[in-house]
N, C-alpha and C. Protein backbone atom coordinates (compact mmCIF):
# COMPACT_ATOMS: atom_id res chain seq x y z
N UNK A 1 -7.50 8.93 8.54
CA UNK A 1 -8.71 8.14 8.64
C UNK A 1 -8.43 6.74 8.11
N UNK A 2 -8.66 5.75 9.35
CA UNK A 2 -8.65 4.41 8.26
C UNK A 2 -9.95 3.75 7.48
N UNK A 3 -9.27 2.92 6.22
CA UNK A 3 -10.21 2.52 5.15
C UNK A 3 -10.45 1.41 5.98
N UNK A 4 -11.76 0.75 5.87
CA UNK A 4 -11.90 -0.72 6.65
C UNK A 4 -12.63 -1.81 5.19
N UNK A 5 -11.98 -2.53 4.80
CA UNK A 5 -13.12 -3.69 4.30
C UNK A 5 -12.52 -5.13 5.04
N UNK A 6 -13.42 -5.52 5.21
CA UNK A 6 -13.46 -6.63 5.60
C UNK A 6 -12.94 -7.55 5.09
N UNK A 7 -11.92 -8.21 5.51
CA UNK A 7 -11.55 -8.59 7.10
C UNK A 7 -10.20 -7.84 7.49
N UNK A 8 -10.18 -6.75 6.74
CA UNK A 8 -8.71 -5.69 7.42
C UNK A 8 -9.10 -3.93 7.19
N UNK A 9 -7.81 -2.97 7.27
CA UNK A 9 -8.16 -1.81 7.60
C UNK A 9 -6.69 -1.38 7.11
N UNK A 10 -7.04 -0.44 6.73
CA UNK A 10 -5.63 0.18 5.82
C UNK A 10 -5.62 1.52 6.91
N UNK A 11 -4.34 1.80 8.14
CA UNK A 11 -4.14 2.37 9.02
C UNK A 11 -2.59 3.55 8.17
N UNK A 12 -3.59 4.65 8.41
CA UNK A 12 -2.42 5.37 7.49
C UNK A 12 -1.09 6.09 8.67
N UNK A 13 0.07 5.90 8.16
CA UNK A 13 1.18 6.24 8.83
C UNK A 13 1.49 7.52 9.25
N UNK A 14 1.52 7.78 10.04
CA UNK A 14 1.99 9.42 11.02
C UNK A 14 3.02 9.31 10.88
N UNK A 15 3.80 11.01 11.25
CA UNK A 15 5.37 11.22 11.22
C UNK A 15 6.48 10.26 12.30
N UNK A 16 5.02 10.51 13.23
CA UNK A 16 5.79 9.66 14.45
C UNK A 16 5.88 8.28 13.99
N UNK A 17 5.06 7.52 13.39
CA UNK A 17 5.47 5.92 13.11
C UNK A 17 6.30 5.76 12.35
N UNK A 18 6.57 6.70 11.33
CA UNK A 18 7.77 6.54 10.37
C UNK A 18 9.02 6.55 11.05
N UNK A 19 9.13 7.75 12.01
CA UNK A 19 10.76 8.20 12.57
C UNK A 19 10.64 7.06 13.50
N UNK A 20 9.81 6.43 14.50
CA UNK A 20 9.94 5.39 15.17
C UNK A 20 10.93 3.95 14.42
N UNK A 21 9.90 3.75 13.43
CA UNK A 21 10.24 2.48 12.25
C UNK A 21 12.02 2.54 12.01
N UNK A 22 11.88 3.69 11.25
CA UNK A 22 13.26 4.54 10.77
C UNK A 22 14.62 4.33 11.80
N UNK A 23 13.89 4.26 13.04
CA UNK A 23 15.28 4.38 14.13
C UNK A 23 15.53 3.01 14.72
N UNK A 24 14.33 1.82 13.77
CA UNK A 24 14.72 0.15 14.34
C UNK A 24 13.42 0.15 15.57
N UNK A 25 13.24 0.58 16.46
CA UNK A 25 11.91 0.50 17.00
C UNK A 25 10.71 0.33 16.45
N UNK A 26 10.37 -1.10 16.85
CA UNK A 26 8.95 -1.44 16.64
C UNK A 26 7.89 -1.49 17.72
N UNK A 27 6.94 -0.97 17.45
CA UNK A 27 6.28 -0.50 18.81
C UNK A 27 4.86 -2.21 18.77
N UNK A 28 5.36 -2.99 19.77
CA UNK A 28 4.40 -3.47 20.74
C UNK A 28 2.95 -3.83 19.58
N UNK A 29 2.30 -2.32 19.65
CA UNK A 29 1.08 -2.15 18.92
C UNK A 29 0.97 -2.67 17.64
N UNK A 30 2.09 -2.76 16.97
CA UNK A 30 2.47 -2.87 15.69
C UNK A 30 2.16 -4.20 15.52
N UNK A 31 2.21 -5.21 16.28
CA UNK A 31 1.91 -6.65 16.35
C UNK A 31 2.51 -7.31 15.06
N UNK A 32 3.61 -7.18 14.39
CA UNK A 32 3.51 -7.59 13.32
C UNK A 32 3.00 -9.14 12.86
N UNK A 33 2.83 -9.98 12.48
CA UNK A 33 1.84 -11.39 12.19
C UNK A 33 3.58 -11.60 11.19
N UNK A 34 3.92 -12.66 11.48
CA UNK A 34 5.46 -13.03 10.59
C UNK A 34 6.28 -11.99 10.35
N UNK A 35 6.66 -11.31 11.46
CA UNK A 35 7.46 -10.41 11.70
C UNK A 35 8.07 -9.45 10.54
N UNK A 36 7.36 -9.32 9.22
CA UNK A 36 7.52 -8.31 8.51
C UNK A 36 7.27 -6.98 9.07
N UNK A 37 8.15 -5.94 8.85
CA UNK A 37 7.66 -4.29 9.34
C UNK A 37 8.45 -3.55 8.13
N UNK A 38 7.61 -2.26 8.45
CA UNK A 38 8.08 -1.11 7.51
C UNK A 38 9.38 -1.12 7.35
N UNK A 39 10.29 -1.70 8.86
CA UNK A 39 11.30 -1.65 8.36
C UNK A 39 12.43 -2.16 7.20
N UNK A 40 11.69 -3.08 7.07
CA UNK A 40 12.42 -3.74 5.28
C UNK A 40 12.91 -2.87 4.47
N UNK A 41 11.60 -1.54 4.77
CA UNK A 41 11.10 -0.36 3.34
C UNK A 41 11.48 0.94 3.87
N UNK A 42 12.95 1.45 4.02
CA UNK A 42 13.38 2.77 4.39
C UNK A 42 13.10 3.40 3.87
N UNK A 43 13.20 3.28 2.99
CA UNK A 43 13.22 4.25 1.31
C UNK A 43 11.92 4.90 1.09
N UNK A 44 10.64 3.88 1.02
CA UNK A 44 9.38 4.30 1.43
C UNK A 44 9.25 5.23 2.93
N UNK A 45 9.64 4.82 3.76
CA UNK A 45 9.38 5.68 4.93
C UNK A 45 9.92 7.15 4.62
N UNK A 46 11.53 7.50 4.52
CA UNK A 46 12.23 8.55 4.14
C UNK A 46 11.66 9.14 3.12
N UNK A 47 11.10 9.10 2.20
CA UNK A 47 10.44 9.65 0.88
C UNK A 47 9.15 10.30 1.71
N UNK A 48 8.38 9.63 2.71
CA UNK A 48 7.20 10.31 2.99
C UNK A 48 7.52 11.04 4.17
N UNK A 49 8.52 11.03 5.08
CA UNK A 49 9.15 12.35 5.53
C UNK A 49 9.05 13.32 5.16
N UNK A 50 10.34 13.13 4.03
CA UNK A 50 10.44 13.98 3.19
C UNK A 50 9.32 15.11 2.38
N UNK A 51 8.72 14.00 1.88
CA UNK A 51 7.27 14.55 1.47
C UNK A 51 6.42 15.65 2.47
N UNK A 52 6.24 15.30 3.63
CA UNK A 52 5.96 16.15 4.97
C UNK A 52 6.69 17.25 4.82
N UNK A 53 7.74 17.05 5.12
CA UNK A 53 8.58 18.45 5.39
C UNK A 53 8.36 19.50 4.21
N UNK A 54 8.38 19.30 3.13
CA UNK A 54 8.10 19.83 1.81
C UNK A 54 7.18 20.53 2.03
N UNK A 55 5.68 19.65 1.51
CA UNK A 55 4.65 19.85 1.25
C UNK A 55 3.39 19.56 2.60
N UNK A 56 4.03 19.25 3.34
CA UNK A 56 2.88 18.86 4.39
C UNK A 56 2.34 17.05 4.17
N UNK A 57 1.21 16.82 5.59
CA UNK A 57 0.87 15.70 5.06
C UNK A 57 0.28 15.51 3.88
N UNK A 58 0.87 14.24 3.46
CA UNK A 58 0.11 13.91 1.92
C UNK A 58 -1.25 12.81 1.98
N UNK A 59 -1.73 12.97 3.49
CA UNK A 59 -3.25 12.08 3.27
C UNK A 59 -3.78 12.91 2.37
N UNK A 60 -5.00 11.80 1.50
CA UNK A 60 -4.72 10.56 1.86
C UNK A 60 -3.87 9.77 1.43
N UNK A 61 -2.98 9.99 0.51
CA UNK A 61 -1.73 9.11 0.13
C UNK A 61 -0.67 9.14 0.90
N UNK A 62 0.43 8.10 0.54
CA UNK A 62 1.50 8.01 1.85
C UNK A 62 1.51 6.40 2.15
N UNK A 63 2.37 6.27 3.16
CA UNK A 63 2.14 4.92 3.14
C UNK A 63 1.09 4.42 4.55
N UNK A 64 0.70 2.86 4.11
CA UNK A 64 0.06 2.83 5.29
C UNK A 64 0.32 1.24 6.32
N UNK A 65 -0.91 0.98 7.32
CA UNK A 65 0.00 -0.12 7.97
C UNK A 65 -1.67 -0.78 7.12
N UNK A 66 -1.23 -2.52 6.70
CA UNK A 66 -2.64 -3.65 6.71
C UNK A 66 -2.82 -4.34 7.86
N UNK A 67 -4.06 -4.01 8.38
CA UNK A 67 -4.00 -4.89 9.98
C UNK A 67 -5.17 -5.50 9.59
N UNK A 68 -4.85 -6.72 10.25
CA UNK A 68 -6.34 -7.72 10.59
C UNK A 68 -7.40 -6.91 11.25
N UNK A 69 -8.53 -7.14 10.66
CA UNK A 69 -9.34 -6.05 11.26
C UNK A 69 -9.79 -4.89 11.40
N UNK A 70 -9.67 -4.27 12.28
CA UNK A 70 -10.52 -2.59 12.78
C UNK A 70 -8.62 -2.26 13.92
N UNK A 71 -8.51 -3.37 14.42
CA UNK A 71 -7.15 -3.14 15.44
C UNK A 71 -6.50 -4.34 15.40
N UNK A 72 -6.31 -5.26 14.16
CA UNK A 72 -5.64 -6.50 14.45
C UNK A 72 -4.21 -6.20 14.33
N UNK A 73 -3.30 -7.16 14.56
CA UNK A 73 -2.19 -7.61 13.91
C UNK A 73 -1.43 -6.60 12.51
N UNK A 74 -0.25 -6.38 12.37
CA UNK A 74 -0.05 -5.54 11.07
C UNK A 74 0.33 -6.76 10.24
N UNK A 75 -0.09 -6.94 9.05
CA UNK A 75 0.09 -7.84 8.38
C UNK A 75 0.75 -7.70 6.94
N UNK A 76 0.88 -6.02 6.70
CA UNK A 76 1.63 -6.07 5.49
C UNK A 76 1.54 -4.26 5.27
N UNK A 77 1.87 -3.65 4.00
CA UNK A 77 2.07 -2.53 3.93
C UNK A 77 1.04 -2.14 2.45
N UNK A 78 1.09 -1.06 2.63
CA UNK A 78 0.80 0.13 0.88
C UNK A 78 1.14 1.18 1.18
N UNK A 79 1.68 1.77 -0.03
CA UNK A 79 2.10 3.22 -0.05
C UNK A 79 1.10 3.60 -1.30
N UNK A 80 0.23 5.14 -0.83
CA UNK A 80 -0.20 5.60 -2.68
C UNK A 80 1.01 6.81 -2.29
N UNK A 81 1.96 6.69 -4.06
CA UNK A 81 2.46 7.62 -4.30
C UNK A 81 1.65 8.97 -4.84
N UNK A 82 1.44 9.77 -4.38
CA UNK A 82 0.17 11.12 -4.54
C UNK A 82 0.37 12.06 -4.21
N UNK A 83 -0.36 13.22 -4.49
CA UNK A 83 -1.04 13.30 -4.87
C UNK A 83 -1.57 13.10 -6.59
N UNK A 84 -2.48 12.89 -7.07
CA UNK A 84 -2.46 12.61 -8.42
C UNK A 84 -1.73 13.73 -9.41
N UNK A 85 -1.16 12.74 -10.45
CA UNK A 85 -0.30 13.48 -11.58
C UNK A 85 -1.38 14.35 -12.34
N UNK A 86 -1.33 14.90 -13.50
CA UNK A 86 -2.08 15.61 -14.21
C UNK A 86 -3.07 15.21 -14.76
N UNK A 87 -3.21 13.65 -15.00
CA UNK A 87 -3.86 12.66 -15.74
C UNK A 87 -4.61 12.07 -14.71
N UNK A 88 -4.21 12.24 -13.30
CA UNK A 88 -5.42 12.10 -12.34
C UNK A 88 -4.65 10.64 -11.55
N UNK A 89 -3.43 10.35 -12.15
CA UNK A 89 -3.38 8.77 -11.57
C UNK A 89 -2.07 9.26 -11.03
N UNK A 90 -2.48 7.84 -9.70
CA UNK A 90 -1.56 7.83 -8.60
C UNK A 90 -1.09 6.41 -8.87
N UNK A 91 0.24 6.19 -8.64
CA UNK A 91 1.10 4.44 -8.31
C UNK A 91 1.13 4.35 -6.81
N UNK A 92 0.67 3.19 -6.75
CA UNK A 92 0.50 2.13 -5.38
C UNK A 92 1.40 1.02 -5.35
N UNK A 93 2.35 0.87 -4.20
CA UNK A 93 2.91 -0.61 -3.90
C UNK A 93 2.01 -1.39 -2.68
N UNK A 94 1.98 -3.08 -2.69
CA UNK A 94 1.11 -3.19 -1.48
C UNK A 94 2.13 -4.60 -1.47
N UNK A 95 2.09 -5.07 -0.21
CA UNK A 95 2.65 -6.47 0.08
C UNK A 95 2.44 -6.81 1.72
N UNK A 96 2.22 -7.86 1.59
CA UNK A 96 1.72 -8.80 2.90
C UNK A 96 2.51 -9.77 3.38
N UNK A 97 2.77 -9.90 4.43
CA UNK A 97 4.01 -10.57 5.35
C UNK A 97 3.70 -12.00 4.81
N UNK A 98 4.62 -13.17 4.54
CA UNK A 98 4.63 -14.20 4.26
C UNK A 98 3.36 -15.40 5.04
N UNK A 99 3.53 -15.43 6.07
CA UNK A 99 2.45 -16.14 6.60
C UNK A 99 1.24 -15.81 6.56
N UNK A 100 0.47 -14.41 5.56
CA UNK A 100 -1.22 -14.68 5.46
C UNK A 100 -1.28 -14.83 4.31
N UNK A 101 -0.48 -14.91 3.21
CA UNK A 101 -0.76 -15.26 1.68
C UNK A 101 -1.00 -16.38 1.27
N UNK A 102 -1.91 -16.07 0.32
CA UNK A 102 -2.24 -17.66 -0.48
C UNK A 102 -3.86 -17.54 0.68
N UNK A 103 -4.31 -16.43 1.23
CA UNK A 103 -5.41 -16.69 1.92
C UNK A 103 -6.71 -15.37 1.32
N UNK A 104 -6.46 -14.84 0.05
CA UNK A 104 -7.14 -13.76 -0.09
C UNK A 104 -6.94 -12.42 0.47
N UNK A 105 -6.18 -11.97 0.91
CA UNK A 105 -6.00 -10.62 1.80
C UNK A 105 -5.32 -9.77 1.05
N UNK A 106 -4.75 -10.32 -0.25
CA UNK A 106 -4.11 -9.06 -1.29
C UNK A 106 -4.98 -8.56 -1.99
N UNK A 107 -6.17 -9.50 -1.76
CA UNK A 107 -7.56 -8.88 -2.94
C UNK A 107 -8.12 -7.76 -1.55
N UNK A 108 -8.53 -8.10 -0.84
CA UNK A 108 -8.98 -7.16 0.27
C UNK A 108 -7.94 -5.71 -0.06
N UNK A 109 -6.74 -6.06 0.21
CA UNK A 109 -6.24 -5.06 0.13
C UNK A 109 -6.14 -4.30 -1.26
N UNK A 110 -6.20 -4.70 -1.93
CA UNK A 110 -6.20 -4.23 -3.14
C UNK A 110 -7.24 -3.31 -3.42
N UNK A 111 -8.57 -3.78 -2.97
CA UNK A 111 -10.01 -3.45 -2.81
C UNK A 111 -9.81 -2.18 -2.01
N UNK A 112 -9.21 -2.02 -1.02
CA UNK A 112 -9.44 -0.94 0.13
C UNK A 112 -8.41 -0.06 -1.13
N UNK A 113 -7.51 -0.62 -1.62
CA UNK A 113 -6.80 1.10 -2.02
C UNK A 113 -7.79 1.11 -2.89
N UNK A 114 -8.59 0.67 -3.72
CA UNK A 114 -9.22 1.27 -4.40
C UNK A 114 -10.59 2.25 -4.11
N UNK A 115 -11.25 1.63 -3.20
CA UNK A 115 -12.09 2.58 -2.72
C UNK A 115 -11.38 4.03 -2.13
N UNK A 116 -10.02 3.54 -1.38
CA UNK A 116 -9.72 4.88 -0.63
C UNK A 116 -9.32 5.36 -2.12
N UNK A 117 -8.79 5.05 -3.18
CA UNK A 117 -8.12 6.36 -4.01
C UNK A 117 -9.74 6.97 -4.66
N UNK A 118 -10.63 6.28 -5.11
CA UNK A 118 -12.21 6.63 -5.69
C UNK A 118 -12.17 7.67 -4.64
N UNK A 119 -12.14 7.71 -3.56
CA UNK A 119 -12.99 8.60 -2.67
C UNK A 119 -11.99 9.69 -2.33
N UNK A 120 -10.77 9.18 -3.05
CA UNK A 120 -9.89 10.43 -2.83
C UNK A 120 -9.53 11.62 -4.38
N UNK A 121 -10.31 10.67 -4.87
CA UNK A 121 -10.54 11.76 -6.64
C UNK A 121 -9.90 11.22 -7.84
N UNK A 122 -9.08 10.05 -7.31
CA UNK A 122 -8.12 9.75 -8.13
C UNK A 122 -8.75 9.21 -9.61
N UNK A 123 -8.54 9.42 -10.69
CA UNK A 123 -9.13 8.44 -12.12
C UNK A 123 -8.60 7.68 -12.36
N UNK A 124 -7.06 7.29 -12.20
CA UNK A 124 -6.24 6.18 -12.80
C UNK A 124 -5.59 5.80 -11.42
N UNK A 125 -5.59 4.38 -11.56
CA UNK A 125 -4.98 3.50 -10.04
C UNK A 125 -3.63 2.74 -10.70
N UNK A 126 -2.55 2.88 -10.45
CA UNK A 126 -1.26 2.56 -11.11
C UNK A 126 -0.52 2.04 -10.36
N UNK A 127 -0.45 0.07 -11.00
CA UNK A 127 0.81 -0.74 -9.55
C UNK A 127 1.61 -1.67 -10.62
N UNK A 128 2.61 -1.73 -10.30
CA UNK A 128 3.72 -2.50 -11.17
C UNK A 128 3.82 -3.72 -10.35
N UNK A 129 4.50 -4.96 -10.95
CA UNK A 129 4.63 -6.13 -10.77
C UNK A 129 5.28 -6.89 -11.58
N UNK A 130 6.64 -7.67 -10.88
CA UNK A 130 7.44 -8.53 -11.51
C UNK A 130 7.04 -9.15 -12.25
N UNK A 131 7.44 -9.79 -13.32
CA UNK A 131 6.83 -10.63 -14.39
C UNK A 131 6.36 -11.86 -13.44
N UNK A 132 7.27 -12.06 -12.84
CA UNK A 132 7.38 -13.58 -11.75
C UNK A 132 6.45 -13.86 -10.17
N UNK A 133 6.39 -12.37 -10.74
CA UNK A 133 5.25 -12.58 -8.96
C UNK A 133 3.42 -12.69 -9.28
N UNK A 134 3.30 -13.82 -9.62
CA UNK A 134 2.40 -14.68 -10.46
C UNK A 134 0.67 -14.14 -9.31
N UNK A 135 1.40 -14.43 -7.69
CA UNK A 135 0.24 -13.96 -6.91
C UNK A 135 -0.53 -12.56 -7.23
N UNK A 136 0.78 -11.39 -7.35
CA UNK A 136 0.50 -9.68 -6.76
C UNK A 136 -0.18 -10.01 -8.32
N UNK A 137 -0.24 -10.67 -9.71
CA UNK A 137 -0.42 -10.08 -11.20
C UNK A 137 -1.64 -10.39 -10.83
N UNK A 138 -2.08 -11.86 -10.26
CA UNK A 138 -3.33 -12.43 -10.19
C UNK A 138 -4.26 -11.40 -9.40
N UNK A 139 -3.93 -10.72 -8.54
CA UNK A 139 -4.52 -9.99 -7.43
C UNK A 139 -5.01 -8.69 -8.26
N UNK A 140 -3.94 -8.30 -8.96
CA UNK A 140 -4.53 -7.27 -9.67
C UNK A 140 -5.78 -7.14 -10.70
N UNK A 141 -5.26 -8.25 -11.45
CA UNK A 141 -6.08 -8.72 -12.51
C UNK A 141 -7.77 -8.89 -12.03
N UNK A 142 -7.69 -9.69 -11.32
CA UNK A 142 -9.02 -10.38 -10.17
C UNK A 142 -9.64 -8.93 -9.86
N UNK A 143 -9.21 -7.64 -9.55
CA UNK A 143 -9.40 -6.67 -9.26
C UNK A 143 -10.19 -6.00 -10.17
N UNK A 144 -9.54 -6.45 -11.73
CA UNK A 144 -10.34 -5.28 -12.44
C UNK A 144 -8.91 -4.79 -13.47
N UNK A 145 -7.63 -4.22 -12.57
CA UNK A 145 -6.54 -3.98 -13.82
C UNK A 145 -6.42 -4.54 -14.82
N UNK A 146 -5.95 -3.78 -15.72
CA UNK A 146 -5.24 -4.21 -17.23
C UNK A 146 -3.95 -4.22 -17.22
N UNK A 147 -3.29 -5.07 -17.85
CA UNK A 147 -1.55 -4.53 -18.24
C UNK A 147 -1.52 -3.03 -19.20
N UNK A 148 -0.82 -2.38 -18.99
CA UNK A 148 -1.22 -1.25 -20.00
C UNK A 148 0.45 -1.26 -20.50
N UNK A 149 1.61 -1.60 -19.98
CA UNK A 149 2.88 -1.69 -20.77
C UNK A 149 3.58 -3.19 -19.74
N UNK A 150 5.09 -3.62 -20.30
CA UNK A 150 5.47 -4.96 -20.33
C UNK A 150 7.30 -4.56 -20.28
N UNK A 151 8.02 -4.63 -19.96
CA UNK A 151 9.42 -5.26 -19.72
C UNK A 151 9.66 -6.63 -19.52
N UNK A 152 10.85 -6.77 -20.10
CA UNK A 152 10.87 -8.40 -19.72
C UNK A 152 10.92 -8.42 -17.71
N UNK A 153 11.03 -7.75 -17.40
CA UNK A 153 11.51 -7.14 -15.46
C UNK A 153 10.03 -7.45 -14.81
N UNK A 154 9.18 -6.83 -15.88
CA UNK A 154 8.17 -5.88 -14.84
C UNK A 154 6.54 -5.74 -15.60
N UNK A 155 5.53 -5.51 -14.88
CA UNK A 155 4.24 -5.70 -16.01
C UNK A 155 3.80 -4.20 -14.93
N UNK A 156 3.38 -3.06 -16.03
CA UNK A 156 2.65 -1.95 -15.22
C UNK A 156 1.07 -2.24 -15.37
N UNK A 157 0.30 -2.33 -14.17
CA UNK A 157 -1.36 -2.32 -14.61
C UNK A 157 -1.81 -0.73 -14.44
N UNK A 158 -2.92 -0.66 -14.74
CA UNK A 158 -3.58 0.62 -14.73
C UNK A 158 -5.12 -0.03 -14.15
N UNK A 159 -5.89 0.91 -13.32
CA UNK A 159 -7.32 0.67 -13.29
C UNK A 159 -7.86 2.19 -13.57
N UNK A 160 -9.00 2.33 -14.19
CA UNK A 160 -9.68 3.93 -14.77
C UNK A 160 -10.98 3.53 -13.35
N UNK A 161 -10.88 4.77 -12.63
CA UNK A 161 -11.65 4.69 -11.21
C UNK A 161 -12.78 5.64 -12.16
């Protein structure tokens, strides 16, 4: 099921879009907007394979596509790693192809995982971020996260849903 807030839609990934991605085929539909695709992110794709074969699908977590819209353009990615740990919290990565940033769409997106993890049971929302990536800290922050620990590398936030 996709999440929609406005002005995008968090389109969650099937087996088939992964093994597609996985084999260098980008499908047409995929429209990417500054030619970012899943494919950057093997590792993410292969892990939620994997995950399938195991355990079955893991909606609603897994990774997904950010499109402009209801059917726009793919414009960037999220994965929730999930189902929730014991403590109820799931870790999220999210990132958006170079040409729509600096325009608000990491807060949108940020926004949609949060409603989708609320509505998926989750209590704790968990995303890490370079010390240096000044946008993804701001995005979080603006959101509502806290820093809850610090490396000189890396800042972990937490949000309590």
């Amino acid at each position: 099921m996709d999440t929609t807030t406005t002005p995008l839609t968090l389109h969650p990934f099937t087996v088939a879009d992964a093994e597609r991605l996985l084999s260098g085929e980008v499908d047409p539909h995929d429209g990417w907007e500054g030619a970012y695709a899943f494919t950057d992110e093997p590792e993410l794709l292969s892990e939620y394979l994997l995950a399938v074969q195991e355990n079955g699908d893991p909606r609603p977590f897994g990774p997904y596509l950010v499109r402009r819209g209801e059917d726009g353009p793919a414009i960037g990615g999220v994965n929730l790693f999930g189902p929730p740990d014991d403590d109820g919290a799931v870790d999220f990565v999210f990132g958006l192809v170079p040409a729509v940033r600096g325009h608000g769409l990491a807060a949108h997106t940020v926004t949609a995982v949060v409603e989708l993890s609320r509505a998926a049971g989750v209590s704790v929302l968990r995303a890490e971020a370079e010390v240096g990536n000044l946008p993804a800290r701001q995005t979080l922050e603006k959101i509502g996260f806290a820093q809850v620990a610090r490396t000189p590398e890396e800042i972990i936030y937490e949000l309590r849903l």
